[in-house]
N, C-alpha and C. Protein backbone atom coordinates (compact mmCIF):
# COMPACT_ATOMS: atom_id res chain seq x y z
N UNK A 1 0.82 -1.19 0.00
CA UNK A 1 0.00 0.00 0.00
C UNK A 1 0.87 1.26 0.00
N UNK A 2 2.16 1.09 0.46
CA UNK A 2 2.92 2.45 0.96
C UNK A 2 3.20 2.52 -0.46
N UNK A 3 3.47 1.61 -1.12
CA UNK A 3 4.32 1.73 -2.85
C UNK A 3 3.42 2.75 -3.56
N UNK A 4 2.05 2.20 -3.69
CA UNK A 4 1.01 2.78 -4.41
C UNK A 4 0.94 4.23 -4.17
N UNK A 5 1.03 4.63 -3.08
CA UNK A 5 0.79 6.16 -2.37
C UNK A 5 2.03 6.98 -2.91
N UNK A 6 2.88 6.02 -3.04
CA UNK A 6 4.01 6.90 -3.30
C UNK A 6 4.11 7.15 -4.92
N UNK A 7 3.32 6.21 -5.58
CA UNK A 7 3.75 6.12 -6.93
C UNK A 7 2.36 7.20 -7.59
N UNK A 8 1.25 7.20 -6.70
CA UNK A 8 0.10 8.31 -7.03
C UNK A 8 0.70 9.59 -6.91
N UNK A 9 1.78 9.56 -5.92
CA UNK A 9 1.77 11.22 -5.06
C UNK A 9 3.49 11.68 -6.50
N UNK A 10 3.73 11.10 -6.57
CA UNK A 10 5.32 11.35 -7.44
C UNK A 10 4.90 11.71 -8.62
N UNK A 11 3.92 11.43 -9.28
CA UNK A 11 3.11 11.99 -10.71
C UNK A 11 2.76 13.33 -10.32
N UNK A 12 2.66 13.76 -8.79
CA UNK A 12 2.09 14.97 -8.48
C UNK A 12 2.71 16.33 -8.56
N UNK A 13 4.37 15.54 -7.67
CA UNK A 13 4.99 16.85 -6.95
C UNK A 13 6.05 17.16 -8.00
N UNK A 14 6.86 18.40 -7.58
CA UNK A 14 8.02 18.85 -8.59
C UNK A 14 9.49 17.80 -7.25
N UNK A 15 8.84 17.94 -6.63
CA UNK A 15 10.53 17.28 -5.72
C UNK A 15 10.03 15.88 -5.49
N UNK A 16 10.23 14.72 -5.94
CA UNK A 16 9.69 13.36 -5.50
C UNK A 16 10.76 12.71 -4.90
N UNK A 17 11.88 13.62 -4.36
CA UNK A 17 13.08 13.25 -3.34
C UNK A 17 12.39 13.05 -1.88
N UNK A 18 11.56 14.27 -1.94
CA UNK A 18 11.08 14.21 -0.56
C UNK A 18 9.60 13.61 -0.25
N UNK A 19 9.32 12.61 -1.11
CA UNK A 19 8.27 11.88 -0.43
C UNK A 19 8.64 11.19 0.83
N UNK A 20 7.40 11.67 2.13
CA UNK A 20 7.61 10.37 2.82
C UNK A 20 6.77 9.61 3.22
N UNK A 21 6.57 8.72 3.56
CA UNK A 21 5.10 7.80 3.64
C UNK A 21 5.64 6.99 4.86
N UNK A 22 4.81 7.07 6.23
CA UNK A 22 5.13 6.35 7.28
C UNK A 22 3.87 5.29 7.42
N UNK A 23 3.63 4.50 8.31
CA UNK A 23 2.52 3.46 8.06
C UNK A 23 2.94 3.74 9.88
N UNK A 24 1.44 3.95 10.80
CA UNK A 24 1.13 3.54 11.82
C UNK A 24 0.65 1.65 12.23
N UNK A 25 0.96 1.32 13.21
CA UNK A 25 0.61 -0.28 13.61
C UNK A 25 -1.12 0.31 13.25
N UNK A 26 -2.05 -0.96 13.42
CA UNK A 26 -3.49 -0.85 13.28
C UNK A 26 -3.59 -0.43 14.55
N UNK A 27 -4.69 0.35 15.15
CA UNK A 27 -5.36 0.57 15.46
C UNK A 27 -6.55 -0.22 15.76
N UNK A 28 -7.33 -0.18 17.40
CA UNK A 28 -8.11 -1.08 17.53
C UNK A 28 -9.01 -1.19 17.02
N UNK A 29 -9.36 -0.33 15.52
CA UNK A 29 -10.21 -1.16 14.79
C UNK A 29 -9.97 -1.71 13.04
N UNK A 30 -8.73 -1.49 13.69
CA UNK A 30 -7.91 -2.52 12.37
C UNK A 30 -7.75 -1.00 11.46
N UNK A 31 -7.73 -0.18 11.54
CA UNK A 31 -7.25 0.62 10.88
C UNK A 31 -5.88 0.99 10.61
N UNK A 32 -5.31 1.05 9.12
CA UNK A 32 -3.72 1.42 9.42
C UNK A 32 -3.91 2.89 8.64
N UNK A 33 -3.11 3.47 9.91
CA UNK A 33 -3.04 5.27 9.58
C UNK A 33 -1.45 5.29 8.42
N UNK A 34 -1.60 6.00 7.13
CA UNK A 34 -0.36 6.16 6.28
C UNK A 34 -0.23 7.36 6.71
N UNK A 35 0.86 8.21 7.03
CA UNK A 35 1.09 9.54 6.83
C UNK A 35 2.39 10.00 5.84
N UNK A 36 1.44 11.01 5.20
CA UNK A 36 2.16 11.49 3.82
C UNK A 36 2.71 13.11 4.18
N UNK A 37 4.31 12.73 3.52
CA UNK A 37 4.80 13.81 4.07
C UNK A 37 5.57 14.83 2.60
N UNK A 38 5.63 16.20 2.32
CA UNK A 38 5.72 15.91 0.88
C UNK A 38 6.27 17.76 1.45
N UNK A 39 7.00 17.90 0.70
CA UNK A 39 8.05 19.48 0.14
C UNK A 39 6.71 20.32 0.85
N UNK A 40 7.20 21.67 0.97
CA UNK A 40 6.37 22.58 1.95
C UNK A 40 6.11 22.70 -0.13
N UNK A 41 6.42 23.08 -0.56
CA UNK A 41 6.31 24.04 -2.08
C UNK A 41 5.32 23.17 -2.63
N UNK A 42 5.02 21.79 -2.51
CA UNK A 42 4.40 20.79 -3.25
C UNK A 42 2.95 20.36 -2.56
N UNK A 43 2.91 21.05 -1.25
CA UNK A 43 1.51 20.77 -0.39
C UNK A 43 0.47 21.29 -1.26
N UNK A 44 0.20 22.70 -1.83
CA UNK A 44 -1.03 22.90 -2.87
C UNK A 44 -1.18 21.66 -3.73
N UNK A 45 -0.23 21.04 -4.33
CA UNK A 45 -0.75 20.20 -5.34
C UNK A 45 -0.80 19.04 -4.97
N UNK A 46 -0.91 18.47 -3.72
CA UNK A 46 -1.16 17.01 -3.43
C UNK A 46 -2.70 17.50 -2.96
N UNK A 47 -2.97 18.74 -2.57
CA UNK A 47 -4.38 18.93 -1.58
C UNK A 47 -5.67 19.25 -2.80
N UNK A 48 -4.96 19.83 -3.08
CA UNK A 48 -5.85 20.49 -4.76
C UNK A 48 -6.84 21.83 -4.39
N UNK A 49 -7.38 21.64 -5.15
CA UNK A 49 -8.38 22.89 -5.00
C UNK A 49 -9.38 22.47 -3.99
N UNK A 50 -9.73 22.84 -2.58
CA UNK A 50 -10.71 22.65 -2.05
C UNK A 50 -10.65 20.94 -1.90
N UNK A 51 -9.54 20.69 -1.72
CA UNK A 51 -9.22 19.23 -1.22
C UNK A 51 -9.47 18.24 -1.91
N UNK A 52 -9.78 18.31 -3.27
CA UNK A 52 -10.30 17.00 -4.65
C UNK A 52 -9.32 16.75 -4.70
N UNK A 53 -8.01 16.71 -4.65
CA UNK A 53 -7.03 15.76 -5.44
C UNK A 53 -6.54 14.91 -4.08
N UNK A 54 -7.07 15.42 -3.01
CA UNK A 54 -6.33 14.80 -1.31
C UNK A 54 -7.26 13.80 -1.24
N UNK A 55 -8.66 14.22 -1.82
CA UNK A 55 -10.03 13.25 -1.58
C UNK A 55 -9.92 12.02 -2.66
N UNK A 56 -9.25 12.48 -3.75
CA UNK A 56 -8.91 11.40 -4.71
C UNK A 56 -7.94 10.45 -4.33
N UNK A 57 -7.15 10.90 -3.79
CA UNK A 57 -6.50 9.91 -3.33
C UNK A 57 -6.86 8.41 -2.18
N UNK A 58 -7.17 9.69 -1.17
CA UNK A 58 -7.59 8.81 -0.15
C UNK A 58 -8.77 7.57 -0.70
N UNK A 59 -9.54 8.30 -1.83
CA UNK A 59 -10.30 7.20 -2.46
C UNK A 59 -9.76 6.29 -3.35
N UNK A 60 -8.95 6.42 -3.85
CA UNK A 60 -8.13 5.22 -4.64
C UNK A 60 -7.35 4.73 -3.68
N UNK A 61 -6.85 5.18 -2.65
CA UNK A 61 -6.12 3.98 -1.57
C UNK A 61 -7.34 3.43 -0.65
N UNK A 62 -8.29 3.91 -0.29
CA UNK A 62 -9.60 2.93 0.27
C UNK A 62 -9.83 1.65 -0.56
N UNK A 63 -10.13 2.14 -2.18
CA UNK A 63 -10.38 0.74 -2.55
C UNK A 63 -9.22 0.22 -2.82
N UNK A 64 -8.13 0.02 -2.97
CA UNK A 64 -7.08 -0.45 -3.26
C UNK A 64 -6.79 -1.74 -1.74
N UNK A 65 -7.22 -0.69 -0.40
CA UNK A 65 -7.15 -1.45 0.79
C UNK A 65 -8.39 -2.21 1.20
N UNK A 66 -9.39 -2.00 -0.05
CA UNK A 66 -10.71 -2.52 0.56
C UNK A 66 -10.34 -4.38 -0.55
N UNK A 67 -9.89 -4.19 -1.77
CA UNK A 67 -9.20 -5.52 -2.40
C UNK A 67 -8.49 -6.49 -1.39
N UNK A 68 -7.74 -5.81 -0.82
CA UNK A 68 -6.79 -6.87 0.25
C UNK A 68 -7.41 -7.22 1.70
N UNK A 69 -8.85 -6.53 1.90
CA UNK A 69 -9.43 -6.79 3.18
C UNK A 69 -8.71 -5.88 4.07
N UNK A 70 -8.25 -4.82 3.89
CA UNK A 70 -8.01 -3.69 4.77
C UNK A 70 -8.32 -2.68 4.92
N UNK A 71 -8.45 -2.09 6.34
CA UNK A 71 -9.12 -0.65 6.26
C UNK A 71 -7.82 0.03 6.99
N UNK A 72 -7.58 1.45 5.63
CA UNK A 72 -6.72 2.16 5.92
C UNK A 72 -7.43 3.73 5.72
N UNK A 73 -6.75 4.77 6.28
CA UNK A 73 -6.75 6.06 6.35
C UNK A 73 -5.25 6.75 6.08
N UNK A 74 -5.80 7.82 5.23
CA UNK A 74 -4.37 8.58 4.81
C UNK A 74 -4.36 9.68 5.55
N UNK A 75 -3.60 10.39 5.93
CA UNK A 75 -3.17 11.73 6.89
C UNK A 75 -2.57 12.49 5.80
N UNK A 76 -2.36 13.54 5.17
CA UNK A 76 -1.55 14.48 4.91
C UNK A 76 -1.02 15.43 5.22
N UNK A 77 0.46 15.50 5.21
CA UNK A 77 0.64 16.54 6.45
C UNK A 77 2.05 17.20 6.33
């Protein structure tokens, strides 16, 4: 899952040196928290306008984690 996030978010930014993608343990309800960490200069364009491209994401990694029987949440930050 961390691959995928990284390989959505690198089509995005101008610096794809500084992706970082951490993965929290689950959570007691099986949730795994990703947190995405990305260039101060490159935050507008992972968030988008009014948050559609942050919401796109998080929705292509839901179903991506809903295929493997997992429930995950993305953080951006």
């Amino acid at each position: 899952m961390k691959e995928l996030l990284v390989s959505i978010v690198k089509g995005l930014v101008d610096d794809p040196s500084a992706i970082e993608v951490t993965a929290d343990e689950k959570n007691e309800e099986g949730v795994t928290v990703y947190h995405l960490h990305v260039a101060e200069s490159d935050m507008g364009r992972v968030i988008g306008r009014q948050g559609r491209i942050a919401k796109a994401i998080r929705t292509v990694m839901r179903a991506a984690a809903a295929r493997n029987d997992e429930k995950i949440q993305v953080e951006i930050e």
